[in-house]
PDB file of N, CA and C in Angstrom:
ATOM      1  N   UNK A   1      -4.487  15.971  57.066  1.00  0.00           N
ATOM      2  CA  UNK A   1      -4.031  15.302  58.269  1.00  0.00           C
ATOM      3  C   UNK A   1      -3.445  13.945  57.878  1.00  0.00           C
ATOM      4  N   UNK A   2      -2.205  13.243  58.326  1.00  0.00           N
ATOM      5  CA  UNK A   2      -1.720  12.302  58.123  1.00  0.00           C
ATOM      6  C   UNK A   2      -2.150  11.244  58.989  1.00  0.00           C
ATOM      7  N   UNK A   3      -2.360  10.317  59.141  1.00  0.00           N
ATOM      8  CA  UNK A   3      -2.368   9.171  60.287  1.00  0.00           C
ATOM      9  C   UNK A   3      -1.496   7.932  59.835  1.00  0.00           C
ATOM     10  N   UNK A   4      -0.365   7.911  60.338  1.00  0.00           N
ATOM     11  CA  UNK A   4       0.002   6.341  60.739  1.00  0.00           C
ATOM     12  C   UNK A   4      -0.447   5.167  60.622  1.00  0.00           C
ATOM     13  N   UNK A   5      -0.327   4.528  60.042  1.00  0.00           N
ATOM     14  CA  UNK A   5      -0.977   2.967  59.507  1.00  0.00           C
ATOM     15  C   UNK A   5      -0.054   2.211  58.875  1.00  0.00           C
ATOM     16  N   UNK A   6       0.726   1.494  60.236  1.00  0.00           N
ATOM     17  CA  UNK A   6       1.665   0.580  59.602  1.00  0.00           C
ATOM     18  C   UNK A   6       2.460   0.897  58.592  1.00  0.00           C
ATOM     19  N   UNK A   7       3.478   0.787  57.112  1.00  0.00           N
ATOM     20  CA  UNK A   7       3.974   1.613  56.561  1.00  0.00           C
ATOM     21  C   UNK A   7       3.552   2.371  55.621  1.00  0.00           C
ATOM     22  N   UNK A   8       2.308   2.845  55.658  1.00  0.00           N
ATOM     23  CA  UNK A   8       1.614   4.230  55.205  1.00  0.00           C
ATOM     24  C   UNK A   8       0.562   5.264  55.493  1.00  0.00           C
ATOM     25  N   UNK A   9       0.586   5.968  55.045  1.00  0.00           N
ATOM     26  CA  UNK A   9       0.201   7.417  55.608  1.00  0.00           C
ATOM     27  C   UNK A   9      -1.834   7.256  54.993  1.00  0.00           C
ATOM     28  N   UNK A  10      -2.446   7.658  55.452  1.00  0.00           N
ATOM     29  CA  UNK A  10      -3.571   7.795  54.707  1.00  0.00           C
ATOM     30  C   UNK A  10      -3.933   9.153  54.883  1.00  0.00           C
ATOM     31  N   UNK A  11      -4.317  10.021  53.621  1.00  0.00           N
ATOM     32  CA  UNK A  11      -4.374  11.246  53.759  1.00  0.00           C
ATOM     33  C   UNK A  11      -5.934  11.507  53.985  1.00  0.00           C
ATOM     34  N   UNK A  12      -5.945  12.465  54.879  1.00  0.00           N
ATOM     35  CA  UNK A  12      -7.334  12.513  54.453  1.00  0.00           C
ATOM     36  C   UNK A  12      -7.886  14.254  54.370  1.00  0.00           C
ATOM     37  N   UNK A  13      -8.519  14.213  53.607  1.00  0.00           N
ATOM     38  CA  UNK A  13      -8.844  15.617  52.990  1.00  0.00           C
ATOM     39  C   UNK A  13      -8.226  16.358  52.304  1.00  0.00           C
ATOM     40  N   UNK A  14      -8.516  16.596  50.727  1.00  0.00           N
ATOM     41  CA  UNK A  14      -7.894  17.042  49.689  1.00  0.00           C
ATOM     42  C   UNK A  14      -6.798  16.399  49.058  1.00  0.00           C
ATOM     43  N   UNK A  15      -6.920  14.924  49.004  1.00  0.00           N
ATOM     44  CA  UNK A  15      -6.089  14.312  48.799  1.00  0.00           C
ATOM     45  C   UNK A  15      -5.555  14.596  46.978  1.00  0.00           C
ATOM     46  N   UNK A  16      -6.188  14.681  46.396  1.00  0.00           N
ATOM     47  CA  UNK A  16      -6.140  15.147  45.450  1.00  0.00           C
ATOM     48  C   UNK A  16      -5.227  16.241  45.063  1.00  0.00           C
ATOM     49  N   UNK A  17      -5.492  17.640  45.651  1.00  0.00           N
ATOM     50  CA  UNK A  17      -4.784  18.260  45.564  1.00  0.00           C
ATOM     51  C   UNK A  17      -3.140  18.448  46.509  1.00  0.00           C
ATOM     52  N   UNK A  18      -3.177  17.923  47.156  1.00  0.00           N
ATOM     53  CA  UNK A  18      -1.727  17.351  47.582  1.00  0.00           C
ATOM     54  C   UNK A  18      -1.010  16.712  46.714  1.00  0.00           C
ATOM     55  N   UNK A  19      -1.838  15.619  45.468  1.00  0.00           N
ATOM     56  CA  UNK A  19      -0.675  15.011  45.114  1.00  0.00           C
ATOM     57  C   UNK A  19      -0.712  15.712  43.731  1.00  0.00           C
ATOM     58  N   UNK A  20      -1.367  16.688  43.120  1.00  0.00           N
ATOM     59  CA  UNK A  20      -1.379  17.737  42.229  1.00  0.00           C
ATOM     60  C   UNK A  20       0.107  18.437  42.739  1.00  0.00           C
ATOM     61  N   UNK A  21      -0.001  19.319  44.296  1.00  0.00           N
ATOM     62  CA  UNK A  21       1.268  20.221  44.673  1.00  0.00           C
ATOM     63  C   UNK A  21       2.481  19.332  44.791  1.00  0.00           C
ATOM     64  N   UNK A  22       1.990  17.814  44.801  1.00  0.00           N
ATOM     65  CA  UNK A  22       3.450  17.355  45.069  1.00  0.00           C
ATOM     66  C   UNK A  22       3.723  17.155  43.386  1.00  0.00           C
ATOM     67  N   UNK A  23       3.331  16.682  42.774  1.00  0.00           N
ATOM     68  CA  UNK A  23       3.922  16.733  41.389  1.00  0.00           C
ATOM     69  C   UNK A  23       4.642  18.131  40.772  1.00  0.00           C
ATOM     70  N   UNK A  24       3.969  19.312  41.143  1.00  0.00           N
ATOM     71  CA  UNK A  24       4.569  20.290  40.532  1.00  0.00           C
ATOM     72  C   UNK A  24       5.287  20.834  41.175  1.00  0.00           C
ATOM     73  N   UNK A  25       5.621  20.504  42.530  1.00  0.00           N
ATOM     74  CA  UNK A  25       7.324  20.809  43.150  1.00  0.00           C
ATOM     75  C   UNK A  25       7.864  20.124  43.325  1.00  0.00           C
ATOM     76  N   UNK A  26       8.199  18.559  43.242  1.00  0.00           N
ATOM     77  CA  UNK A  26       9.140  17.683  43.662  1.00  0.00           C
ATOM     78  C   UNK A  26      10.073  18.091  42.277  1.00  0.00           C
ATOM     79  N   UNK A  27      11.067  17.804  42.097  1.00  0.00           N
ATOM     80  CA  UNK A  27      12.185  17.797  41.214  1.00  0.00           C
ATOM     81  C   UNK A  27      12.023  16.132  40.843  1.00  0.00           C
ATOM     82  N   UNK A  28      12.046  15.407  41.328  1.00  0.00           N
ATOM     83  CA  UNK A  28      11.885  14.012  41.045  1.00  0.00           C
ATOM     84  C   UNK A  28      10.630  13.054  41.011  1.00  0.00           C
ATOM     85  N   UNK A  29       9.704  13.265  39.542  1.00  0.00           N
ATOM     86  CA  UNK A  29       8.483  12.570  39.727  1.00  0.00           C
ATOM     87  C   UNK A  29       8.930  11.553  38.375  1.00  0.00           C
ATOM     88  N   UNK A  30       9.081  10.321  38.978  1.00  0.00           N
ATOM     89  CA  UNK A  30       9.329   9.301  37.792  1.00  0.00           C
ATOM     90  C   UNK A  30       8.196   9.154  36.890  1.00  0.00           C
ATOM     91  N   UNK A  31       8.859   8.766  35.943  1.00  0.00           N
ATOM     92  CA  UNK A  31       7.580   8.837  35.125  1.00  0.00           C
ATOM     93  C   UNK A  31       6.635   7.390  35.615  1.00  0.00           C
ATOM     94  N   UNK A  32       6.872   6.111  35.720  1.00  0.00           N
ATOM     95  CA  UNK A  32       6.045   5.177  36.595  1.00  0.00           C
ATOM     96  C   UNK A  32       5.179   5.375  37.487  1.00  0.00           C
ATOM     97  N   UNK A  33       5.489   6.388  38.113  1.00  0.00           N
ATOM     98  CA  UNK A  33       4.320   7.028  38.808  1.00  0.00           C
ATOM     99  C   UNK A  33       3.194   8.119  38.349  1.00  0.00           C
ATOM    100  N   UNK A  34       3.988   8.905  37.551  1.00  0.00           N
ATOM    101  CA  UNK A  34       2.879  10.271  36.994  1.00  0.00           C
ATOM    102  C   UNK A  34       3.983  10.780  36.164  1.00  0.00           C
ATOM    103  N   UNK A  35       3.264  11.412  34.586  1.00  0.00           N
ATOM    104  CA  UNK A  35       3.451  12.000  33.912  1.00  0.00           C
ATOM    105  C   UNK A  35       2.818  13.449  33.073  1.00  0.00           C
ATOM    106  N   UNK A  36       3.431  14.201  33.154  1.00  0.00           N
ATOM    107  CA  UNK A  36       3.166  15.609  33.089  1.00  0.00           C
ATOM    108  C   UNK A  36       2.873  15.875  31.431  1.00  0.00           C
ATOM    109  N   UNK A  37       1.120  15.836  31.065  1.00  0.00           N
ATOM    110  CA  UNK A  37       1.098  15.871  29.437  1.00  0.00           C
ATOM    111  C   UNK A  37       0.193  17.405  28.975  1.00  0.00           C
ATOM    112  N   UNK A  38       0.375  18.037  29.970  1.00  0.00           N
ATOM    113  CA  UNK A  38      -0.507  19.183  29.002  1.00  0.00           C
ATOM    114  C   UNK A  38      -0.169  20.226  29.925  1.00  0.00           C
ATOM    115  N   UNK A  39      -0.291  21.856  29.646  1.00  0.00           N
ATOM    116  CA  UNK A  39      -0.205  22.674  30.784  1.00  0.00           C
ATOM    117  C   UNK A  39      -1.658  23.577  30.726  1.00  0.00           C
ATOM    118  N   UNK A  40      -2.650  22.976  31.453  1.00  0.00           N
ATOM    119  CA  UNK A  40      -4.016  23.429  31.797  1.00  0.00           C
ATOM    120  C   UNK A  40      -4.087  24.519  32.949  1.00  0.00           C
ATOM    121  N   UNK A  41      -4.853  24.859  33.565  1.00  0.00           N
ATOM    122  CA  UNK A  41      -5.764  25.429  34.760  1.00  0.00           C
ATOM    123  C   UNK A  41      -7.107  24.408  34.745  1.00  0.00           C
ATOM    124  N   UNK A  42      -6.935  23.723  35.789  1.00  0.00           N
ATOM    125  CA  UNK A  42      -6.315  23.935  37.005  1.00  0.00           C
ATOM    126  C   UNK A  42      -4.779  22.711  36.391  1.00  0.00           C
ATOM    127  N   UNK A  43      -4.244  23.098  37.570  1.00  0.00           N
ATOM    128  CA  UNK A  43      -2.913  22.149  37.264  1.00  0.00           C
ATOM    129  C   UNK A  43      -3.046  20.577  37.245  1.00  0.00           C
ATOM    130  N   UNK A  44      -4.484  20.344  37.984  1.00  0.00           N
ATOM    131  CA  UNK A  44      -4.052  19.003  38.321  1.00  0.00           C
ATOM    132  C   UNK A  44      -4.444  18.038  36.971  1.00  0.00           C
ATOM    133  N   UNK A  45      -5.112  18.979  36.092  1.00  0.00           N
ATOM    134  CA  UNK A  45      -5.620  18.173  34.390  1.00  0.00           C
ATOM    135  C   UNK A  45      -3.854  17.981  33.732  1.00  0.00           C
ATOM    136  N   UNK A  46      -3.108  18.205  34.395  1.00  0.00           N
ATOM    137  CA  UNK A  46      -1.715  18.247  33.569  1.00  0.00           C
ATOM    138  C   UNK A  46      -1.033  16.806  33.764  1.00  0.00           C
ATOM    139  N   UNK A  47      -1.873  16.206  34.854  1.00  0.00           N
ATOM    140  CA  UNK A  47      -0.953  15.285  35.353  1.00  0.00           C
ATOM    141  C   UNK A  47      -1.653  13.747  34.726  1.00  0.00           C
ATOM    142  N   UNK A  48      -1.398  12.672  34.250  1.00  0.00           N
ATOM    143  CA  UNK A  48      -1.507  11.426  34.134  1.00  0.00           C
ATOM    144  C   UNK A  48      -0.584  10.177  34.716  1.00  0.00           C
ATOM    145  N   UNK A  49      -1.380   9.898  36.059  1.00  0.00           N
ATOM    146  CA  UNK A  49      -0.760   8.744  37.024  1.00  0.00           C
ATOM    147  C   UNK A  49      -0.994   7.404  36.126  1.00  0.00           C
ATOM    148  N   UNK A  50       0.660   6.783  36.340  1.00  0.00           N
ATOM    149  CA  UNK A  50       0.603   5.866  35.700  1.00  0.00           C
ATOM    150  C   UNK A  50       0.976   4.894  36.725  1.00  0.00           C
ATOM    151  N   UNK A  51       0.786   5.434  38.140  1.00  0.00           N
ATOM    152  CA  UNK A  51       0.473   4.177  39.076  1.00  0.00           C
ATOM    153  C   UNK A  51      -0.505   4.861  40.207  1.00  0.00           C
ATOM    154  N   UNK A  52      -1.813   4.178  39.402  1.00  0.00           N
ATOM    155  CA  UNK A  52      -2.838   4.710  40.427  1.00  0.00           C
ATOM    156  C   UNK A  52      -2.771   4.980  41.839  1.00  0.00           C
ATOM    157  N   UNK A  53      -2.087   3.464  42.758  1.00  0.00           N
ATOM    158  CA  UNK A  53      -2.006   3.887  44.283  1.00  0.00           C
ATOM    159  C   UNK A  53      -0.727   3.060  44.331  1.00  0.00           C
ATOM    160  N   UNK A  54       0.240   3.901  43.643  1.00  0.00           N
ATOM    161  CA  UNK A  54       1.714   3.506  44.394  1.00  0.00           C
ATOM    162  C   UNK A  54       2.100   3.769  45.983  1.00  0.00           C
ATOM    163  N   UNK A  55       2.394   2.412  45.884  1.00  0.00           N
ATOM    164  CA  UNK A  55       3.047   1.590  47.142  1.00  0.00           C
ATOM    165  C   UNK A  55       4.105   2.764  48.294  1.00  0.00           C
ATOM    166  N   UNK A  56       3.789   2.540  49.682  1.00  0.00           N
ATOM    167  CA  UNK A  56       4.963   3.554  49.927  1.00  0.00           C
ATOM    168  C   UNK A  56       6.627   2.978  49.542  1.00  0.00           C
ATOM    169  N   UNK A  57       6.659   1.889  49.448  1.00  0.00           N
ATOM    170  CA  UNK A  57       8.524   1.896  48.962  1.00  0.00           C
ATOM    171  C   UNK A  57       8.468   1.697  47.477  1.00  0.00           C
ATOM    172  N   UNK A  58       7.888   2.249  46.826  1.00  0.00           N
ATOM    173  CA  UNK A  58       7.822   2.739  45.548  1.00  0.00           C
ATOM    174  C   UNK A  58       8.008   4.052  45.169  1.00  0.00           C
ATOM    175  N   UNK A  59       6.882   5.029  45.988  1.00  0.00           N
ATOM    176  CA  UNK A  59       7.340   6.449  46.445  1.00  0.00           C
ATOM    177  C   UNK A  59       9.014   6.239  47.039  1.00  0.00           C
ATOM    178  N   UNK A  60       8.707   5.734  47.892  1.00  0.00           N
ATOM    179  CA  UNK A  60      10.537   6.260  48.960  1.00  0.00           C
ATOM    180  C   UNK A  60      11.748   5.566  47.988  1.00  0.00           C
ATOM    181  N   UNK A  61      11.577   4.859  46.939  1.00  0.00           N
ATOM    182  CA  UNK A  61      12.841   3.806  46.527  1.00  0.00           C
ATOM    183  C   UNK A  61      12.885   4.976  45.340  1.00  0.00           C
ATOM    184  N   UNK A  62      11.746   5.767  44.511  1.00  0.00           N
ATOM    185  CA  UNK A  62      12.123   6.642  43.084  1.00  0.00           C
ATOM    186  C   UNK A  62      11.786   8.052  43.761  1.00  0.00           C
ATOM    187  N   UNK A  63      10.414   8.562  43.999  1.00  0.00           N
ATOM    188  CA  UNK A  63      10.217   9.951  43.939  1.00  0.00           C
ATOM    189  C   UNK A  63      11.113  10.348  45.392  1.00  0.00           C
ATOM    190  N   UNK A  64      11.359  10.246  46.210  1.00  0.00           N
ATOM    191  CA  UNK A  64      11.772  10.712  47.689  1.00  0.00           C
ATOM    192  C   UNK A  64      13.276   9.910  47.549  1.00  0.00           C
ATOM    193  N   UNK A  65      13.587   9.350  46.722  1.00  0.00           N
ATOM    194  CA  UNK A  65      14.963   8.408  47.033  1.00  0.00           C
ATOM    195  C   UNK A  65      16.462  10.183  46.227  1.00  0.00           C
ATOM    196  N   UNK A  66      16.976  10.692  46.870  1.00  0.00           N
ATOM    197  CA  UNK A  66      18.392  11.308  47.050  1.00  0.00           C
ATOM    198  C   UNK A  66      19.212  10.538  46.719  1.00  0.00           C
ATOM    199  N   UNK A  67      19.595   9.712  46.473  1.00  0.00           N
ATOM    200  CA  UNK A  67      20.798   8.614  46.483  1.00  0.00           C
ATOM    201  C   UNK A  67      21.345   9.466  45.346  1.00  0.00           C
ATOM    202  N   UNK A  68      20.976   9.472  44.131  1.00  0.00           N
ATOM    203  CA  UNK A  68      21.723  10.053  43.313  1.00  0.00           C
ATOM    204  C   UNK A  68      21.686  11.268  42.755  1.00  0.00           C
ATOM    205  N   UNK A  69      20.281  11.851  42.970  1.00  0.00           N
ATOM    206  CA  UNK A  69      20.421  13.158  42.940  1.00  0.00           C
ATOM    207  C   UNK A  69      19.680  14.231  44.049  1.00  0.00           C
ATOM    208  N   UNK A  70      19.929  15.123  44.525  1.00  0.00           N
ATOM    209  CA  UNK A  70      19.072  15.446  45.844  1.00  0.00           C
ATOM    210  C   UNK A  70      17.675  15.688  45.168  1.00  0.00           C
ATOM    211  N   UNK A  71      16.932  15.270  45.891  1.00  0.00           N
ATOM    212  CA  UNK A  71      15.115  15.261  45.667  1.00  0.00           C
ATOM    213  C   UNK A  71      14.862  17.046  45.883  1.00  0.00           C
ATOM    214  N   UNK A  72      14.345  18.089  45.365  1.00  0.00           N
ATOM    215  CA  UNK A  72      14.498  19.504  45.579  1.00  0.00           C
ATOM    216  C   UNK A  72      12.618  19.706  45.372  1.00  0.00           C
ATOM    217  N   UNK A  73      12.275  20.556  46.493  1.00  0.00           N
ATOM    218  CA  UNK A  73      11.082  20.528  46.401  1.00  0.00           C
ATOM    219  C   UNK A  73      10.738  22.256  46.044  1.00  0.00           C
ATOM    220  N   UNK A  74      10.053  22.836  44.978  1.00  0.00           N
ATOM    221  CA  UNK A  74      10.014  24.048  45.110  1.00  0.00           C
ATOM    222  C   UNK A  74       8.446  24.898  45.303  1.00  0.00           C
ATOM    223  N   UNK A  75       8.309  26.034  45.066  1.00  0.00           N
ATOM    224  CA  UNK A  75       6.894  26.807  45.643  1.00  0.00           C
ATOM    225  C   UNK A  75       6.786  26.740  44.236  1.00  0.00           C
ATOM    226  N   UNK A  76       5.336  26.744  44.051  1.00  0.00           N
ATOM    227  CA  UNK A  76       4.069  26.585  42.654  1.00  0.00           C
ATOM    228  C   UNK A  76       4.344  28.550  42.928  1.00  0.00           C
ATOM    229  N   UNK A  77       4.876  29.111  41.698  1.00  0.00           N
ATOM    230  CA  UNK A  77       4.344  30.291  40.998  1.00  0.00           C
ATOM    231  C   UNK A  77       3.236  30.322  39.964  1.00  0.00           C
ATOM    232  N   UNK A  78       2.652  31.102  39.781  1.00  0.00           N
ATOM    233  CA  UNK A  78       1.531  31.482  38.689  1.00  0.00           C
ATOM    234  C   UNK A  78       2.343  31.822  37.412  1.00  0.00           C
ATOM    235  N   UNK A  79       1.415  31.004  36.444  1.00  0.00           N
ATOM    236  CA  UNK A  79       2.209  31.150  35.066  1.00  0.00           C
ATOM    237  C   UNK A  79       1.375  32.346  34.536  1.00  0.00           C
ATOM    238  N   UNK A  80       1.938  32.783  33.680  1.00  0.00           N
ATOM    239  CA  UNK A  80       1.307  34.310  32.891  1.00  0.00           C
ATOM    240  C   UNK A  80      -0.366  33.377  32.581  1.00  0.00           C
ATOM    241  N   UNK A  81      -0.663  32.552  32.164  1.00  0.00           N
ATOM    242  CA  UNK A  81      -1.987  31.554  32.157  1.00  0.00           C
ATOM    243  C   UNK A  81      -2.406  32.128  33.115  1.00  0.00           C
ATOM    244  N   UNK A  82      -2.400  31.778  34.344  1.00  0.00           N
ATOM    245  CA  UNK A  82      -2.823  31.659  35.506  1.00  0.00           C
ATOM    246  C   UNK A  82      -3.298  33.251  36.030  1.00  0.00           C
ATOM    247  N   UNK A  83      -2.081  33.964  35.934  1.00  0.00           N
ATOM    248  CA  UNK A  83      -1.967  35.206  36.255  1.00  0.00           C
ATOM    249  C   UNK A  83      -3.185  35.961  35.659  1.00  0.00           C
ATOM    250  N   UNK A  84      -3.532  35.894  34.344  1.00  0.00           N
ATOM    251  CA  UNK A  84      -4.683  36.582  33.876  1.00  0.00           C
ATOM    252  C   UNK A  84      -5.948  36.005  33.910  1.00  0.00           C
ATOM    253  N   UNK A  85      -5.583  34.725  34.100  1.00  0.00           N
ATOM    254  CA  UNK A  85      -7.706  33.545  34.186  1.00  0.00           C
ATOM    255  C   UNK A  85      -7.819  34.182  35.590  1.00  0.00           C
ATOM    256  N   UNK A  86      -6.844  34.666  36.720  1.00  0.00           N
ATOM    257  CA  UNK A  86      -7.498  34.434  38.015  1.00  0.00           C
ATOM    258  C   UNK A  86      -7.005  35.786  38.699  1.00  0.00           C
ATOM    259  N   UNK A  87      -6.838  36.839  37.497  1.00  0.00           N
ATOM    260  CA  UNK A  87      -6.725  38.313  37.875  1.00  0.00           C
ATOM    261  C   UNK A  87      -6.020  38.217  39.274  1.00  0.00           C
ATOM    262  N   UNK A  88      -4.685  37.753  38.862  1.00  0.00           N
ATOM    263  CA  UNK A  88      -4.092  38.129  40.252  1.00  0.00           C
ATOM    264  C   UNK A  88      -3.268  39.357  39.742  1.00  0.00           C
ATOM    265  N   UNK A  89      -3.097  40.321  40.937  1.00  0.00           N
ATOM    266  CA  UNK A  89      -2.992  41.303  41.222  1.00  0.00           C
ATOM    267  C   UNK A  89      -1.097  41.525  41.009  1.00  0.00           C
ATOM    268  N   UNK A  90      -0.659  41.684  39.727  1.00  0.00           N
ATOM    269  CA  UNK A  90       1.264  41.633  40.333  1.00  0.00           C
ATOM    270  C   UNK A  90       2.037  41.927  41.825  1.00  0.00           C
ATOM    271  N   UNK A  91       1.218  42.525  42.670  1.00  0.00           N
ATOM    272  CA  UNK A  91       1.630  42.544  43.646  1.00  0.00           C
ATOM    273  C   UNK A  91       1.938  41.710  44.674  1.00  0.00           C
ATOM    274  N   UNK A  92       1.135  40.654  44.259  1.00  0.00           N
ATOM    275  CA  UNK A  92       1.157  38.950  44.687  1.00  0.00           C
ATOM    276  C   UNK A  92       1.916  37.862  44.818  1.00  0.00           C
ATOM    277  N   UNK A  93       2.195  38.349  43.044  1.00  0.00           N
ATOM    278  CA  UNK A  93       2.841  37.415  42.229  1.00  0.00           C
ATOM    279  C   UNK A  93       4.485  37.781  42.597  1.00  0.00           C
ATOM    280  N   UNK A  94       5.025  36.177  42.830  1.00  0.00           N
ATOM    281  CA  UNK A  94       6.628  36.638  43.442  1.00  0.00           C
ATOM    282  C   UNK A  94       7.594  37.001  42.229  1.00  0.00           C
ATOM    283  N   UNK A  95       8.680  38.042  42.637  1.00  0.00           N
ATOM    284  CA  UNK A  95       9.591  38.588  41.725  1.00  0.00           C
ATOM    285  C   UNK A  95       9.064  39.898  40.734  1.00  0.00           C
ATOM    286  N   UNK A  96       7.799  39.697  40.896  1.00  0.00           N
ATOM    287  CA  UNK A  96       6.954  40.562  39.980  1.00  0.00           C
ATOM    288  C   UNK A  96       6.863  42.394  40.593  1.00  0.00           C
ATOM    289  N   UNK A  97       6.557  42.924  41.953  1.00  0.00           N
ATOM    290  CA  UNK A  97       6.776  43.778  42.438  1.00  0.00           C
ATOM    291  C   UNK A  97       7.136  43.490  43.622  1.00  0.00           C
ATOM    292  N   UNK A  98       7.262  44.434  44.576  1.00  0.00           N
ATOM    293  CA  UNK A  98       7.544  44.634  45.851  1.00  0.00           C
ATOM    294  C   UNK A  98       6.999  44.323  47.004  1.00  0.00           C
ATOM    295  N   UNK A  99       7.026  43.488  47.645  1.00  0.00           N
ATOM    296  CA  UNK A  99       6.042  43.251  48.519  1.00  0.00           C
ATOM    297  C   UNK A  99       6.126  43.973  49.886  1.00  0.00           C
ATOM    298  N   UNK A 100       5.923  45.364  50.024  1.00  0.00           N
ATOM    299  CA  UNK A 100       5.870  46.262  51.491  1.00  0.00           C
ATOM    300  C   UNK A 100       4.265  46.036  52.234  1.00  0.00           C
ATOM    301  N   UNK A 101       4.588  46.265  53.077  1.00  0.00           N
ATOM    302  CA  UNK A 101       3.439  46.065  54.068  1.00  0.00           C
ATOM    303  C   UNK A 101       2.312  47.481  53.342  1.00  0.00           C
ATOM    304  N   UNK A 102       2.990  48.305  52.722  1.00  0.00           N
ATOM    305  CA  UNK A 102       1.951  49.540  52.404  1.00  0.00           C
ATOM    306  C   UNK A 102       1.176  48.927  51.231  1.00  0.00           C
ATOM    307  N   UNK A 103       2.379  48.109  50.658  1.00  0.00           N
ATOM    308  CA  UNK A 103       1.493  47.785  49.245  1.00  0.00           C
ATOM    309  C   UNK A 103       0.080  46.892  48.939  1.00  0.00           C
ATOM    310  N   UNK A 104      -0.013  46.573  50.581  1.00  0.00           N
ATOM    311  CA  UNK A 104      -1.348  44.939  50.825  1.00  0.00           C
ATOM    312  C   UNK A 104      -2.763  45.717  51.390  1.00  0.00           C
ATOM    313  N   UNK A 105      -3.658  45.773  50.567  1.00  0.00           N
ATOM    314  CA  UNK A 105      -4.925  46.348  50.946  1.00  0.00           C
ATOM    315  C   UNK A 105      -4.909  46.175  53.078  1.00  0.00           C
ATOM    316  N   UNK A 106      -5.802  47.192  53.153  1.00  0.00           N
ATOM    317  CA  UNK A 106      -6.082  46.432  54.642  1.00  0.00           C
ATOM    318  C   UNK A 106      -7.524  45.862  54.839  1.00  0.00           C
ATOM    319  N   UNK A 107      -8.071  45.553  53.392  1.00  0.00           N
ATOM    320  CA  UNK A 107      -9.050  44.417  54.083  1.00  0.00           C
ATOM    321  C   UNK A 107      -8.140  43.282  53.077  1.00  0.00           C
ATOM    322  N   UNK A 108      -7.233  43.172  53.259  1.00  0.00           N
ATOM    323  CA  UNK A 108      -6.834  41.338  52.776  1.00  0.00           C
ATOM    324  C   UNK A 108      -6.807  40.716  53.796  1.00  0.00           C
ATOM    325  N   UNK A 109      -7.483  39.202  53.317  1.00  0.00           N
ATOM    326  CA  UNK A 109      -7.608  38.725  54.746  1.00  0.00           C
ATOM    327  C   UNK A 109      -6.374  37.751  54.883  1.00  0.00           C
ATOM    328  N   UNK A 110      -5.652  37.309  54.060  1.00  0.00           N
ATOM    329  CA  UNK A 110      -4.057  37.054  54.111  1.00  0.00           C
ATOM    330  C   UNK A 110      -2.695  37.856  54.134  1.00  0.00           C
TER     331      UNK A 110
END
């Protein structure tokens, strides 16, 4: 949930992992803010912030700033890592098979 507070947001709940998903889909994470040094499970051991609680016009002036190149945000796929520590099923996994309505158990609860 976001709340409003003058010019910033305070997140609350799972803050952590929000800024884990935002590192591994933004197209634009400066390195001043966070740098990407290892490729673990879970993802978020990959990341080293090198600005503990950057400022919001620090975020909006580098990571969110378009001016020169569009900011592109994409979906977290499972790396072949991932795919076998957490037995996901290829049917899941995007590009990998087909996703028909026959192919999804009917007790999945997603």
């Amino acid at each position: 949930m976001l709340k409003p507070k003058g010019m910033f947001y305070m997140l609350l709940g799972m803050p952590l992992a929000i800024q884990s998903w935002l590192y591994e889909c933004c197209s634009n994470v400066p390195r001043n803010v966070a740098s990407k040094v290892d490729s673990q499970i879970p993802r978020i051991l990959n990341w080293k912030t090198n600005t503990p609680r950057p400022r919001y016009e620090t975020l909006m002036g580098s990571m969110f700033d378009d001016t020169d190149d569009k900011v592109v945000f994409k979906n977290i796929e499972p790396t072949r890592k991932e795919i076998s520590a957490f037995h996901i099923p290829k049917k899941l996994v995007p590009g990998s098979a087909c996703h028909n309505e026959d192919d999804i158990d009917s007790d999945d609860d997603f």
